[in-house]
C-alpha atoms as a PDB file:
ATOM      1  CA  UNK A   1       0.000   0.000   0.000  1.00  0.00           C
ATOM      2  CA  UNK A   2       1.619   3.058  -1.137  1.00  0.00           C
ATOM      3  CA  UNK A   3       1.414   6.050   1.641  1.00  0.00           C
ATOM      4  CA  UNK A   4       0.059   9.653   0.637  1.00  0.00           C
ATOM      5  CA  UNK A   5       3.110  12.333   1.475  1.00  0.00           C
ATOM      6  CA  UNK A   6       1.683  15.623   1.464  1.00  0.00           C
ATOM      7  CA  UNK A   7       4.688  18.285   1.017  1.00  0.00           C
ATOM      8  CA  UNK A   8       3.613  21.696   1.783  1.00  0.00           C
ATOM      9  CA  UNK A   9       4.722  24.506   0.144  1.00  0.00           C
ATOM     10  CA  UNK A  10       5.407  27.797   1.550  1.00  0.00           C
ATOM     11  CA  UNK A  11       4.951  31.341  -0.140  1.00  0.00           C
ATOM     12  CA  UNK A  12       8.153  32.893  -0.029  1.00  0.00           C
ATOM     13  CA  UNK A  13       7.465  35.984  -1.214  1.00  0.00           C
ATOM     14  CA  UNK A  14       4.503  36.344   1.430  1.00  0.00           C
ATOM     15  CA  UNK A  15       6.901  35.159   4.125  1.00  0.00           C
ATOM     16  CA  UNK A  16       9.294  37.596   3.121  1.00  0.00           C
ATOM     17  CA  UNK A  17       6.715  40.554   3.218  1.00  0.00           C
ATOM     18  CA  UNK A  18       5.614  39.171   7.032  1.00  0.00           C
ATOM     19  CA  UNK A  19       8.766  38.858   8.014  1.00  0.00           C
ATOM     20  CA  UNK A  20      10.256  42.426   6.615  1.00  0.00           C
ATOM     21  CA  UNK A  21       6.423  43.772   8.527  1.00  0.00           C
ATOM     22  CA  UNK A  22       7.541  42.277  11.681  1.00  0.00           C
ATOM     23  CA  UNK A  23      11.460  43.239  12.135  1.00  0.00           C
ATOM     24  CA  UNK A  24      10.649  46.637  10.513  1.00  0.00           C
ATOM     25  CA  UNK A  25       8.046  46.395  13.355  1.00  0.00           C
ATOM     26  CA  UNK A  26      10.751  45.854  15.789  1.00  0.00           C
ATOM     27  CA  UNK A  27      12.758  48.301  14.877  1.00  0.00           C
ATOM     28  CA  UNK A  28      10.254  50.674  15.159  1.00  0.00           C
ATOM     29  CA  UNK A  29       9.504  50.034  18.786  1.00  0.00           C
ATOM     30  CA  UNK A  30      13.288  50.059  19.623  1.00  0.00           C
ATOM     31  CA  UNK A  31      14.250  53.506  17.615  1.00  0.00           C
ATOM     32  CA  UNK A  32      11.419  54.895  19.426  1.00  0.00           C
ATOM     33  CA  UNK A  33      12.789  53.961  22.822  1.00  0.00           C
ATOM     34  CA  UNK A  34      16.281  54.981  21.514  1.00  0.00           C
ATOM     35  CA  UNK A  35      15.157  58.246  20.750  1.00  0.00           C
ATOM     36  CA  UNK A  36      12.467  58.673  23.794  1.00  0.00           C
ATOM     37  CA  UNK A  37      14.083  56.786  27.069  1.00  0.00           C
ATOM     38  CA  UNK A  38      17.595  55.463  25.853  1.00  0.00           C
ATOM     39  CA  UNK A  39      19.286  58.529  24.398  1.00  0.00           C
ATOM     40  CA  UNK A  40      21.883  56.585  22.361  1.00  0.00           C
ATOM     41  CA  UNK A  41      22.819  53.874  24.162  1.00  0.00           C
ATOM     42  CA  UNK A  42      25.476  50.953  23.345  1.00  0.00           C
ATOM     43  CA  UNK A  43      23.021  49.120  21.285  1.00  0.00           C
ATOM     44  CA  UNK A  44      22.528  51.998  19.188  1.00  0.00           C
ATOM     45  CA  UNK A  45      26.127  52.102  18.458  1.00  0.00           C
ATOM     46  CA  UNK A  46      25.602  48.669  17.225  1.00  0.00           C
ATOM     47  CA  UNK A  47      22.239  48.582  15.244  1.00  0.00           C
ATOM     48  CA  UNK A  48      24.405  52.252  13.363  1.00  0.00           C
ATOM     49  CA  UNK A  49      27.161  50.035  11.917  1.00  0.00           C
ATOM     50  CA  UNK A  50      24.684  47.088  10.760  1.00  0.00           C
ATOM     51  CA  UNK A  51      21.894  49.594   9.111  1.00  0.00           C
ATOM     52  CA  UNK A  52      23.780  51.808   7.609  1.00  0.00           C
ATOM     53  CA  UNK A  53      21.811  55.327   8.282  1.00  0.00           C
ATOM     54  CA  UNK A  54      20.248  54.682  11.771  1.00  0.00           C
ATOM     55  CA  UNK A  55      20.497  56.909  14.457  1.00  0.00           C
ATOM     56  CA  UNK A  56      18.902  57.682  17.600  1.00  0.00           C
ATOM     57  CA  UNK A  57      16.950  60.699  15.349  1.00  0.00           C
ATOM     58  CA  UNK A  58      13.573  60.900  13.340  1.00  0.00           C
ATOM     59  CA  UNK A  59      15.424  60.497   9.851  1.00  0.00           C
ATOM     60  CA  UNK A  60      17.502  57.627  11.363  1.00  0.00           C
ATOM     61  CA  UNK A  61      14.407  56.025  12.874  1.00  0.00           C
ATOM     62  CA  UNK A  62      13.054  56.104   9.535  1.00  0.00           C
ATOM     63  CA  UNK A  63      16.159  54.870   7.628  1.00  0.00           C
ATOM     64  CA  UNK A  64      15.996  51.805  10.371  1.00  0.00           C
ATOM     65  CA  UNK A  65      12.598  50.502   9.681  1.00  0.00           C
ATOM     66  CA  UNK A  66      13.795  50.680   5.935  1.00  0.00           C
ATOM     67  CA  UNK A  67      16.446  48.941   6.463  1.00  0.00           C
ATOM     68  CA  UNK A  68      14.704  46.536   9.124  1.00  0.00           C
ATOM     69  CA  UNK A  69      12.195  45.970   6.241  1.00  0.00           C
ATOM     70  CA  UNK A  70      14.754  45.023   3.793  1.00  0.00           C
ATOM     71  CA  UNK A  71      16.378  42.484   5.973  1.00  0.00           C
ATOM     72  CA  UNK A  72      13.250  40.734   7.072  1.00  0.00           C
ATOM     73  CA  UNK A  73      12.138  40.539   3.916  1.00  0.00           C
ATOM     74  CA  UNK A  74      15.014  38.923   2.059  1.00  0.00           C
ATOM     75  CA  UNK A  75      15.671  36.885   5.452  1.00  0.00           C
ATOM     76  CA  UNK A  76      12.019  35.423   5.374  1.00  0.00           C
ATOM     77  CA  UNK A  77      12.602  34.819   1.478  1.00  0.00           C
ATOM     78  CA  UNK A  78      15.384  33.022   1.631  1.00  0.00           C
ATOM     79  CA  UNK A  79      13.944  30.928   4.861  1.00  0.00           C
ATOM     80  CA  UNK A  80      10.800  30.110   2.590  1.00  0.00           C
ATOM     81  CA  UNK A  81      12.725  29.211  -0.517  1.00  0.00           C
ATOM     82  CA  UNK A  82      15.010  26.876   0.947  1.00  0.00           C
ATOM     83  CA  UNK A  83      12.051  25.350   3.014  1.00  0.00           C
ATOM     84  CA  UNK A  84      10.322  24.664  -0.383  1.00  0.00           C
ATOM     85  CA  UNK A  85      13.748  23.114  -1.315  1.00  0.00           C
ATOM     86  CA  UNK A  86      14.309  20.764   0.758  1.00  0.00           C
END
């Protein structure tokens, strides 16, 4: 008797989107306490070199969801296409 496999597929491209949504998300709520209650702490020294353009500022805090976006996005792509792969 032969056994029914069922292989299920992901959507990368909508994994990518929720993904990008929910780090951009993130660092939303962090520039936001960067800029309201943490006035530039070490961690902001650290999320400046990875997202090139972030600062503890309104522009910066901007740049950083971009950026946030960006990397969720091709992070959840990638994380979707491979699933689908193997």
């Amino acid at each position: 008797m032969a056994e029914k496999t069922h292989k299920h597929q992901l959507n990368a491209v909508r994994l990518g989107k929720a993904m990008g949504i929910l780090w951009a998300t993130a660092m939303l709520i962090y520039g936001l306490a960067d800029i309201l209650i943490l006035r530039g702490s070490i961690l902001s020294d650290i999320m400046s070199q990875w997202y090139m353009g972030y600062s503890p500022t309104p522009v910066g805090l901007v740049l950083g969801v971009a950026w946030g976006f960006a990397d969720g996005f091709i992070g959840g792509f990638i994380l979707g296409w491979v699933y689908n792969k193997v």
